[in-house]
C-alpha atoms as a PDB file:
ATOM      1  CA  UNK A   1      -3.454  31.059   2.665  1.00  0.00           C
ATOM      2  CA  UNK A   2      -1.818  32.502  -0.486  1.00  0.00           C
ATOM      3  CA  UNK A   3       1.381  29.992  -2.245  1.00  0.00           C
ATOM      4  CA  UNK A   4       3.394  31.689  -4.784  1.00  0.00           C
ATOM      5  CA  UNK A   5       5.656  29.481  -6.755  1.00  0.00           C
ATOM      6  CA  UNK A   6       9.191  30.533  -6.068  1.00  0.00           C
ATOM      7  CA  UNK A   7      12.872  29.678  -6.601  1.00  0.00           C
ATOM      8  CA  UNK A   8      13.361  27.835  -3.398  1.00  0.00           C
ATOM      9  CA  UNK A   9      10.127  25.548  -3.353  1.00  0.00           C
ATOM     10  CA  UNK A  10      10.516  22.076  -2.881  1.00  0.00           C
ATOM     11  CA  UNK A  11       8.331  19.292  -5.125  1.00  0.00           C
ATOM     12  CA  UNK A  12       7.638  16.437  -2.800  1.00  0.00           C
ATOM     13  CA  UNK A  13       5.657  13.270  -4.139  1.00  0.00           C
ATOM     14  CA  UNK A  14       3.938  10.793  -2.117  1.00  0.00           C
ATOM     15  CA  UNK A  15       5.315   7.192  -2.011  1.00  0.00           C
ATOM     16  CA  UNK A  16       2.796   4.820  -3.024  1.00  0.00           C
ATOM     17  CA  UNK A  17       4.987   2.112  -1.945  1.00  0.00           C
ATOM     18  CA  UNK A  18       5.834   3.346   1.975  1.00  0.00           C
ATOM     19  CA  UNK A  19       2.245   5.216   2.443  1.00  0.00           C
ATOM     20  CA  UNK A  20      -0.734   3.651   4.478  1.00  0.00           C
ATOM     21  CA  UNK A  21      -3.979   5.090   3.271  1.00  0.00           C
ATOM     22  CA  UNK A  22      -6.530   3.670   5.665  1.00  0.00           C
ATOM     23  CA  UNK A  23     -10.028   4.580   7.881  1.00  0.00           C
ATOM     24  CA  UNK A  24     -11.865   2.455  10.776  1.00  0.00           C
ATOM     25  CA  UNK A  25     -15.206   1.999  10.827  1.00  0.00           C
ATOM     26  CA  UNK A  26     -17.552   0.639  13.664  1.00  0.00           C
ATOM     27  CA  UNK A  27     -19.536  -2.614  13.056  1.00  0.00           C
ATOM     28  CA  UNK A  28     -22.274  -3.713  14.740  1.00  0.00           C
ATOM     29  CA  UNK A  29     -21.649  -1.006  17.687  1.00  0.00           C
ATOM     30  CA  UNK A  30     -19.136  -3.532  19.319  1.00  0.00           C
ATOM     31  CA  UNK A  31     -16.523  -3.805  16.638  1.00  0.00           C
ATOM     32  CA  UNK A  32     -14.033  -1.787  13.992  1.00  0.00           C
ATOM     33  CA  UNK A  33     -13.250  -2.553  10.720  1.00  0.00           C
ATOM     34  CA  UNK A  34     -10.597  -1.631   8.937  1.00  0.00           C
ATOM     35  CA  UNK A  35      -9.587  -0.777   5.665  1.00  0.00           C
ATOM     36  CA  UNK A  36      -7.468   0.831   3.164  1.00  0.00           C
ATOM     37  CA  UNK A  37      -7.022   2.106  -0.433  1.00  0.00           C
ATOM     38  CA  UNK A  38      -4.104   0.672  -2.106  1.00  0.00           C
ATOM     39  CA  UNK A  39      -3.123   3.151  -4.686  1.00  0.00           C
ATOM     40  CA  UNK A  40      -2.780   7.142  -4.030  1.00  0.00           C
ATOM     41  CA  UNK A  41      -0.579   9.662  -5.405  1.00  0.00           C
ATOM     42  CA  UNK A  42      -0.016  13.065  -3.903  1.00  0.00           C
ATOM     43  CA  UNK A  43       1.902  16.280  -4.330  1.00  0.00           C
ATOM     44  CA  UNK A  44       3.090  18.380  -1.800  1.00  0.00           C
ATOM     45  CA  UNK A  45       4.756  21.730  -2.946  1.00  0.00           C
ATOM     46  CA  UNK A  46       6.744  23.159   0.335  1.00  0.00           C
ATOM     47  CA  UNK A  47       8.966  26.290   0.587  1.00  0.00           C
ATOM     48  CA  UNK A  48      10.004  25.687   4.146  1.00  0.00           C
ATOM     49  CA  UNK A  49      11.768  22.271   5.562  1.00  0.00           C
ATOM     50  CA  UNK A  50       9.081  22.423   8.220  1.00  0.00           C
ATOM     51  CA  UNK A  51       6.239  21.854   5.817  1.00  0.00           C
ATOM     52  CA  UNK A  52       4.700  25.282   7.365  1.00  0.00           C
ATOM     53  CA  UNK A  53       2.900  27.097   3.733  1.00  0.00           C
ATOM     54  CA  UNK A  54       2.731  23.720   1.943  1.00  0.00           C
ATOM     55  CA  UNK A  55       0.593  23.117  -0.958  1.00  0.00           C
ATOM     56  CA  UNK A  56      -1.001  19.672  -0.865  1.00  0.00           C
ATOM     57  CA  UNK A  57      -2.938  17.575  -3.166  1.00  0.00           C
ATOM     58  CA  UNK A  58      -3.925  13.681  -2.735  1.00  0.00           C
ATOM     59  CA  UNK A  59      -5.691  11.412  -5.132  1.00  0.00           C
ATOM     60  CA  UNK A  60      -7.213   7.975  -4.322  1.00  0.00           C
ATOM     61  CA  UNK A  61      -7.935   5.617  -6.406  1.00  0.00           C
ATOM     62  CA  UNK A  62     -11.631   4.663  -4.806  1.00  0.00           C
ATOM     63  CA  UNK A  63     -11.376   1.312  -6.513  1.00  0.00           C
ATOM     64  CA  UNK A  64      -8.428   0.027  -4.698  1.00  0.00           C
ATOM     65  CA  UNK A  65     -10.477  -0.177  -1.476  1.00  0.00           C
ATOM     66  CA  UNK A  66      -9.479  -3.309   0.904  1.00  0.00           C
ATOM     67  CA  UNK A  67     -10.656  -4.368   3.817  1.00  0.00           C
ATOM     68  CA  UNK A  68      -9.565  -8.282   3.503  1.00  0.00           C
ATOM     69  CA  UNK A  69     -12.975  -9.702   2.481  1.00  0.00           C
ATOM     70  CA  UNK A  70     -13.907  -9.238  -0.757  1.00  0.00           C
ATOM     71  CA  UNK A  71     -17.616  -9.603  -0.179  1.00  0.00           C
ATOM     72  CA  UNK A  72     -17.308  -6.486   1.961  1.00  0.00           C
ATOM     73  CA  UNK A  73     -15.164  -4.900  -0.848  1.00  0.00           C
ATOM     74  CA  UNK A  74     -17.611  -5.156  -3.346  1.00  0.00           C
ATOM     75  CA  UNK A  75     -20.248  -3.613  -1.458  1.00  0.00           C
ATOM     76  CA  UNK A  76     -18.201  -0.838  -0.495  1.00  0.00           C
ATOM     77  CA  UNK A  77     -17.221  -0.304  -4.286  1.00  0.00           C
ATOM     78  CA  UNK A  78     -20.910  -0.060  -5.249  1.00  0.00           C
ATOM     79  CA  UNK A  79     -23.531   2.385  -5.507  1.00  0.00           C
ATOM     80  CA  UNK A  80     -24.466   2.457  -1.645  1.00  0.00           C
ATOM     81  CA  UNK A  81     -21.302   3.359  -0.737  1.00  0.00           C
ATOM     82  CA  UNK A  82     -18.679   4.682  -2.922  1.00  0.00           C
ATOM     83  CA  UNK A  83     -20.325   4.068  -6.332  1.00  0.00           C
ATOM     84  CA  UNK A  84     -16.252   3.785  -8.185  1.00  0.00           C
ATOM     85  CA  UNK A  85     -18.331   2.713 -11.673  1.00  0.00           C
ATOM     86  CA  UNK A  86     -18.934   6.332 -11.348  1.00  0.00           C
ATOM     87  CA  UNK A  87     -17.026   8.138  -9.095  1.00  0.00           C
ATOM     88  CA  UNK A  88     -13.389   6.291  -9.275  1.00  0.00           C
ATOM     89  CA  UNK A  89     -11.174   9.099  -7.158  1.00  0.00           C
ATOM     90  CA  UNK A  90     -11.509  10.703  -4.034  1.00  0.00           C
ATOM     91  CA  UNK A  91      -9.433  14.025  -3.595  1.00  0.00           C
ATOM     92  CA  UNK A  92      -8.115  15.784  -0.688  1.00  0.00           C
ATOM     93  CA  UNK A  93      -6.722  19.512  -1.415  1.00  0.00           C
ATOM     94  CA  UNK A  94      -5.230  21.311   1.413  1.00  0.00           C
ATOM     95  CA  UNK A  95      -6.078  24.585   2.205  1.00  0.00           C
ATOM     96  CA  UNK A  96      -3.644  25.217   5.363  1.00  0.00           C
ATOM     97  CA  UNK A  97      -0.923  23.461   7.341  1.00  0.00           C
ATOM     98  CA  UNK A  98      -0.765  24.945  10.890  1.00  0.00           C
ATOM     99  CA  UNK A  99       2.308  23.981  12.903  1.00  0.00           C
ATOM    100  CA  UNK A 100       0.562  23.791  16.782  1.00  0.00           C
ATOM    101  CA  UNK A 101       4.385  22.848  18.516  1.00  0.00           C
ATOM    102  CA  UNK A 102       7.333  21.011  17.758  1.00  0.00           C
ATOM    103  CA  UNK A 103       5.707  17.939  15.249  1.00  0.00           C
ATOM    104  CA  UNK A 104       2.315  18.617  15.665  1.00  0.00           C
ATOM    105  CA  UNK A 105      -0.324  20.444  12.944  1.00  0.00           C
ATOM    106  CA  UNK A 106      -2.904  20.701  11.984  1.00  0.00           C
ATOM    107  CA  UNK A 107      -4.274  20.107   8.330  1.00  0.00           C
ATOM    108  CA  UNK A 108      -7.687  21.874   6.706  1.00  0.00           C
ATOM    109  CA  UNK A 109      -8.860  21.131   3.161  1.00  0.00           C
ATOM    110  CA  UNK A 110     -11.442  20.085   0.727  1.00  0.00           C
ATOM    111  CA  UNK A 111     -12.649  16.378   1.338  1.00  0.00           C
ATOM    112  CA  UNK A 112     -14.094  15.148  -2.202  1.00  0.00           C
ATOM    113  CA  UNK A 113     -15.748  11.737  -2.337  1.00  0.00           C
ATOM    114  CA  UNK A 114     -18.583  11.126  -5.257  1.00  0.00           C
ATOM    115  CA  UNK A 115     -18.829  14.567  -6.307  1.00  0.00           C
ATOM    116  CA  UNK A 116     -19.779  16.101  -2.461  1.00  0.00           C
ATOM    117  CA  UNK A 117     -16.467  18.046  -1.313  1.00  0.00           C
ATOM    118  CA  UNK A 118     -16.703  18.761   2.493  1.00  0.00           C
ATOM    119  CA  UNK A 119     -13.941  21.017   4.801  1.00  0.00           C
ATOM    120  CA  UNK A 120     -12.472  18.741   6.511  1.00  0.00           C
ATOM    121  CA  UNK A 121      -9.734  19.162   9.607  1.00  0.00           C
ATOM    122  CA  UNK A 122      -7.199  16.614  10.123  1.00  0.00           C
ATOM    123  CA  UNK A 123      -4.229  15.993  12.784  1.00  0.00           C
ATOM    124  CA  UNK A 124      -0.866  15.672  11.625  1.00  0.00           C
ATOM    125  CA  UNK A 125       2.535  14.175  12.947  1.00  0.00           C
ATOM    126  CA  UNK A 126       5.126  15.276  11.492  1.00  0.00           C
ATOM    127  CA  UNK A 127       8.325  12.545  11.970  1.00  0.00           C
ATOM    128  CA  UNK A 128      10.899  14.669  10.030  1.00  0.00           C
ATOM    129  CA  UNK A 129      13.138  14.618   7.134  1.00  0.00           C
ATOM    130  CA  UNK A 130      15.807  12.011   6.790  1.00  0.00           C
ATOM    131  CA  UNK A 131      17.802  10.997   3.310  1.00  0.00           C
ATOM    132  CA  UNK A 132      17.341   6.607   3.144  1.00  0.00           C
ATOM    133  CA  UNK A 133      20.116   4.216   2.179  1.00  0.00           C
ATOM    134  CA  UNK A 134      19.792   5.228  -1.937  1.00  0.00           C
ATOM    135  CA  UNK A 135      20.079   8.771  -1.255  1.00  0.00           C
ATOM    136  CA  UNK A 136      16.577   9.633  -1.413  1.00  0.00           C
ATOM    137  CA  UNK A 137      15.462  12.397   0.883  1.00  0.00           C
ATOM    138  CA  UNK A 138      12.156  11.193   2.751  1.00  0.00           C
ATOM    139  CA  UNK A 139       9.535  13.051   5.071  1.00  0.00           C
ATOM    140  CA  UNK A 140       6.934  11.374   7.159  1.00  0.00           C
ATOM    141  CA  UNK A 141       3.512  11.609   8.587  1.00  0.00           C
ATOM    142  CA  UNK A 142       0.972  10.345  10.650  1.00  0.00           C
ATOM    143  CA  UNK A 143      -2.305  12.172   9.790  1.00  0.00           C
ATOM    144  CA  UNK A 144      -5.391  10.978  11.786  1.00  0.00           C
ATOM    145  CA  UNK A 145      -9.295  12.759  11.696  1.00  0.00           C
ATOM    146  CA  UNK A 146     -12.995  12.021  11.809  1.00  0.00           C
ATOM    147  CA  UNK A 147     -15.629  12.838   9.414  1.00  0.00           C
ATOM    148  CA  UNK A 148     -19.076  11.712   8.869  1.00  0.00           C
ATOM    149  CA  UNK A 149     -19.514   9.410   5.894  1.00  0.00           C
ATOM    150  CA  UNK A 150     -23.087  10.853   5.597  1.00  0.00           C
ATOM    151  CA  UNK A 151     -21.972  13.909   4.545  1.00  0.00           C
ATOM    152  CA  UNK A 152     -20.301  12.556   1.513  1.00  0.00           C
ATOM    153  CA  UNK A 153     -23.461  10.433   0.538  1.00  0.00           C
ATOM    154  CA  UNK A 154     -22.340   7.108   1.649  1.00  0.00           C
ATOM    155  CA  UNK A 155     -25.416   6.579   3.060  1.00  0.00           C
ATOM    156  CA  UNK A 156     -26.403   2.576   3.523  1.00  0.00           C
ATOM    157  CA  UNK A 157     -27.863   1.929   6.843  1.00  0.00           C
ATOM    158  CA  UNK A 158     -28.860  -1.266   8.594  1.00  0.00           C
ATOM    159  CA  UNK A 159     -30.474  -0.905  11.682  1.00  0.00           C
ATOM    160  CA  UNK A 160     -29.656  -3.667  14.034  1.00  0.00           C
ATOM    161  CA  UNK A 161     -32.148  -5.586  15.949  1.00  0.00           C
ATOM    162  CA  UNK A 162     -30.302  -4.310  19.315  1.00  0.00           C
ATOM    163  CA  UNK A 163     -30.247  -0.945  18.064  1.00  0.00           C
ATOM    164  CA  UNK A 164     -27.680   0.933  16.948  1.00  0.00           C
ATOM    165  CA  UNK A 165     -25.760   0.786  13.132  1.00  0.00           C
ATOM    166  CA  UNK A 166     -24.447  -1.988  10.992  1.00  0.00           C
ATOM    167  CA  UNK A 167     -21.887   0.719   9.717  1.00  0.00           C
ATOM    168  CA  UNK A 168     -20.968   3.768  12.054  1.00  0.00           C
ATOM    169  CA  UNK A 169     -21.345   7.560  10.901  1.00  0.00           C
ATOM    170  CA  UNK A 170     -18.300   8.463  12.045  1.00  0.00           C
ATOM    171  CA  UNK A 171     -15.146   7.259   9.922  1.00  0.00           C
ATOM    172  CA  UNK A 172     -11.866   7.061  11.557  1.00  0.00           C
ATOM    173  CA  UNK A 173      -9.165   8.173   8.927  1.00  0.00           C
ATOM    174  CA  UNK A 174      -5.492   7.039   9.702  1.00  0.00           C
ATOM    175  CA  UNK A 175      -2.702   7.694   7.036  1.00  0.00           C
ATOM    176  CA  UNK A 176       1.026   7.134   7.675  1.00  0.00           C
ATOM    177  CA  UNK A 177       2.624   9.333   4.796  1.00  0.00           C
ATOM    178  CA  UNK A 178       6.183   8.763   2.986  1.00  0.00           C
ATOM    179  CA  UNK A 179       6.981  11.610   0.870  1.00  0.00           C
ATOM    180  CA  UNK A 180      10.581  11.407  -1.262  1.00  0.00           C
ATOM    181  CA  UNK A 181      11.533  14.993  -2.480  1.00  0.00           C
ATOM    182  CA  UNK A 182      11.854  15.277  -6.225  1.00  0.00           C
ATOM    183  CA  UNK A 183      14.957  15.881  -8.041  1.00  0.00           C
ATOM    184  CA  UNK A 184      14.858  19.563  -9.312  1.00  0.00           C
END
Protein backbone atom coordinates (compact mmCIF):
# COMPACT_ATOMS: atom_id res chain seq x y z
CA UNK A 1 0.00 0.00 0.00
CA UNK A 2 1.63 3.30 -1.07
CA UNK A 3 1.14 6.64 1.80
CA UNK A 4 2.06 9.91 0.47
CA UNK A 5 2.29 12.65 2.98
CA UNK A 6 -0.30 15.22 2.14
CA UNK A 7 -2.04 18.42 3.30
CA UNK A 8 -4.96 16.77 4.92
CA UNK A 9 -3.16 13.88 6.95
CA UNK A 10 -3.85 13.56 10.39
CA UNK A 11 -0.81 12.79 13.18
CA UNK A 12 -2.36 10.59 15.78
CA UNK A 13 -0.18 9.43 18.89
CA UNK A 14 -0.87 6.60 21.07
CA UNK A 15 -1.84 7.28 24.74
CA UNK A 16 0.40 5.57 26.99
CA UNK A 17 -1.81 6.44 29.76
CA UNK A 18 -5.46 4.98 28.29
CA UNK A 19 -3.71 2.01 26.13
CA UNK A 20 -3.65 -1.75 27.30
CA UNK A 21 -0.75 -3.52 25.73
CA UNK A 22 -1.23 -7.12 26.77
CA UNK A 23 -0.97 -11.13 25.43
CA UNK A 24 -2.29 -14.52 27.18
CA UNK A 25 -0.40 -17.30 27.38
CA UNK A 26 -1.36 -20.98 28.34
CA UNK A 27 0.22 -22.58 31.48
CA UNK A 28 0.43 -25.88 32.23
CA UNK A 29 -2.27 -26.80 29.36
CA UNK A 30 -5.11 -25.97 31.92
CA UNK A 31 -4.47 -22.34 32.60
CA UNK A 32 -3.73 -18.58 30.98
CA UNK A 33 -1.55 -16.13 32.06
CA UNK A 34 -1.63 -12.86 31.48
CA UNK A 35 0.45 -10.06 30.96
CA UNK A 36 1.28 -6.73 29.72
CA UNK A 37 3.97 -4.15 28.77
CA UNK A 38 3.59 -0.97 30.54
CA UNK A 39 5.17 1.57 28.35
CA UNK A 40 4.52 1.89 24.36
CA UNK A 41 4.41 4.73 22.12
CA UNK A 42 2.93 4.68 18.66
CA UNK A 43 2.23 6.82 15.64
CA UNK A 44 -0.47 6.54 13.44
CA UNK A 45 -0.44 8.90 10.32
CA UNK A 46 -4.23 8.76 8.78
CA UNK A 47 -5.67 10.74 5.82
CA UNK A 48 -9.17 9.46 6.21
CA UNK A 49 -11.43 9.70 9.62
CA UNK A 50 -12.01 6.01 9.06
CA UNK A 51 -8.42 5.04 9.61
CA UNK A 52 -8.70 3.26 5.97
CA UNK A 53 -4.66 4.10 4.32
CA UNK A 54 -3.18 4.64 7.81
CA UNK A 55 0.41 4.53 8.48
CA UNK A 56 1.19 2.82 11.78
CA UNK A 57 4.14 2.37 13.91
CA UNK A 58 4.28 0.91 17.67
CA UNK A 59 7.21 0.63 19.99
CA UNK A 60 7.36 -1.43 23.23
CA UNK A 61 9.43 -1.06 25.68
CA UNK A 62 10.26 -5.08 26.24
CA UNK A 63 11.43 -4.24 29.72
CA UNK A 64 8.21 -3.04 31.07
CA UNK A 65 6.78 -6.58 30.87
CA UNK A 66 4.20 -7.48 33.87
CA UNK A 67 2.50 -10.23 34.60
CA UNK A 68 2.03 -9.58 38.60
CA UNK A 69 4.82 -11.90 39.84
CA UNK A 70 8.00 -10.73 39.57
CA UNK A 71 9.69 -14.10 39.61
CA UNK A 72 7.84 -14.76 36.37
CA UNK A 73 8.91 -11.24 35.17
CA UNK A 74 12.36 -11.80 35.44
CA UNK A 75 12.40 -14.86 33.57
CA UNK A 76 10.48 -13.47 30.88
CA UNK A 77 13.00 -10.42 30.72
CA UNK A 78 15.94 -12.82 30.29
CA UNK A 79 17.73 -14.53 27.68
CA UNK A 80 15.14 -17.52 27.24
CA UNK A 81 12.58 -15.39 26.50
CA UNK A 82 12.85 -11.86 25.55
CA UNK A 83 16.56 -11.29 26.31
CA UNK A 84 15.69 -6.95 27.04
CA UNK A 85 19.71 -6.73 28.23
CA UNK A 86 19.87 -7.02 24.56
CA UNK A 87 16.97 -6.59 22.73
CA UNK A 88 14.95 -3.74 24.84
CA UNK A 89 12.00 -2.88 22.05
CA UNK A 90 9.70 -4.79 20.18
CA UNK A 91 8.20 -3.01 16.99
CA UNK A 92 5.11 -3.44 15.11
CA UNK A 93 4.97 -1.50 11.56
CA UNK A 94 1.84 -1.74 9.66
CA UNK A 95 1.76 -2.54 6.28
CA UNK A 96 -2.21 -2.33 5.58
CA UNK A 97 -5.44 -1.46 7.37
CA UNK A 98 -8.38 -3.23 5.62
CA UNK A 99 -11.83 -2.01 6.65
CA UNK A 100 -13.96 -5.69 6.40
CA UNK A 101 -17.62 -3.70 7.48
CA UNK A 102 -18.77 -1.07 9.58
CA UNK A 103 -15.85 -1.26 12.72
CA UNK A 104 -14.19 -4.17 11.76
CA UNK A 105 -10.40 -4.54 9.97
CA UNK A 106 -8.11 -6.04 9.60
CA UNK A 107 -4.36 -5.10 10.38
CA UNK A 108 -1.01 -6.73 8.50
CA UNK A 109 2.54 -5.71 9.44
CA UNK A 110 6.00 -6.50 10.48
CA UNK A 111 6.13 -8.22 14.03
CA UNK A 112 9.82 -7.47 15.43
CA UNK A 113 10.82 -9.09 18.71
CA UNK A 114 14.83 -9.75 19.34
CA UNK A 115 15.90 -8.98 15.98
CA UNK A 116 13.37 -11.81 14.08
CA UNK A 117 10.54 -9.59 12.30
CA UNK A 118 7.61 -11.91 11.27
CA UNK A 119 4.17 -10.78 9.05
CA UNK A 120 1.88 -10.82 11.28
CA UNK A 121 -2.23 -10.35 10.82
CA UNK A 122 -4.18 -8.87 13.50
CA UNK A 123 -8.09 -8.08 14.12
CA UNK A 124 -9.12 -4.72 14.78
CA UNK A 125 -12.21 -2.89 16.41
CA UNK A 126 -12.52 0.16 15.62
CA UNK A 127 -14.83 2.18 18.53
CA UNK A 128 -14.71 5.61 16.76
CA UNK A 129 -13.67 9.09 17.21
CA UNK A 130 -15.01 11.17 20.02
CA UNK A 131 -13.37 14.70 21.45
CA UNK A 132 -13.06 13.96 25.79
CA UNK A 133 -13.95 16.50 28.45
CA UNK A 134 -10.40 18.73 27.75
CA UNK A 135 -11.04 18.94 24.19
CA UNK A 136 -8.85 16.29 23.09
CA UNK A 137 -10.00 14.36 20.08
CA UNK A 138 -9.61 10.47 20.89
CA UNK A 139 -9.93 7.21 18.66
CA UNK A 140 -10.14 3.72 19.97
CA UNK A 141 -9.30 0.15 19.38
CA UNK A 142 -9.51 -3.23 20.28
CA UNK A 143 -6.86 -5.19 18.30
CA UNK A 144 -6.71 -8.97 19.10
CA UNK A 145 -4.32 -11.88 17.05
CA UNK A 146 -2.27 -15.02 17.50
CA UNK A 147 1.23 -15.68 16.69
CA UNK A 148 3.66 -18.27 17.60
CA UNK A 149 6.28 -17.14 20.09
CA UNK A 150 8.64 -19.71 18.42
CA UNK A 151 8.91 -17.87 15.55
CA UNK A 152 10.37 -14.91 17.25
CA UNK A 153 12.96 -17.13 19.21
CA UNK A 154 11.33 -17.21 22.51
CA UNK A 155 11.97 -20.57 22.70
CA UNK A 156 12.08 -22.06 26.57
CA UNK A 157 10.22 -25.23 26.84
CA UNK A 158 9.32 -27.39 29.81
CA UNK A 159 7.76 -30.44 29.09
CA UNK A 160 5.31 -31.44 31.70
CA UNK A 161 5.17 -34.76 33.28
CA UNK A 162 1.39 -35.08 31.88
CA UNK A 163 2.45 -33.96 28.64
CA UNK A 164 1.90 -31.04 27.05
CA UNK A 165 3.87 -27.29 27.63
CA UNK A 166 4.78 -25.29 30.66
CA UNK A 167 4.38 -22.19 28.26
CA UNK A 168 2.01 -22.48 25.11
CA UNK A 169 3.25 -21.72 21.40
CA UNK A 170 0.56 -19.82 20.63
CA UNK A 171 0.42 -16.17 22.23
CA UNK A 172 -2.83 -14.48 22.54
CA UNK A 173 -2.25 -10.66 21.84
CA UNK A 174 -5.04 -8.26 23.17
CA UNK A 175 -4.49 -4.39 22.94
CA UNK A 176 -7.20 -1.80 23.72
CA UNK A 177 -5.75 1.39 21.88
CA UNK A 178 -6.37 5.25 22.85
CA UNK A 179 -5.06 7.42 20.24
CA UNK A 180 -5.43 11.55 20.88
CA UNK A 181 -4.92 13.40 17.48
CA UNK A 182 -2.06 15.86 17.52
CA UNK A 183 -2.39 19.48 17.29
CA UNK A 184 -1.22 20.52 13.72
Amino acid sequence: MEKTQTSTQIKWALDPNHSYIGFRAKHIVVAAIRGQFIRSSGEVLSINQDFSNADITVLIDATSITTALSVRDEQLKGPDFFDVEKFKEIKFKGDSLEKLNEGKYVLIGDLTIKATTKKVKLDVEFGGIVKDPFGNIKAGFAITGIINRKDFGLNKDTILEAGGLMVGEQISIQCEVELIQQKS
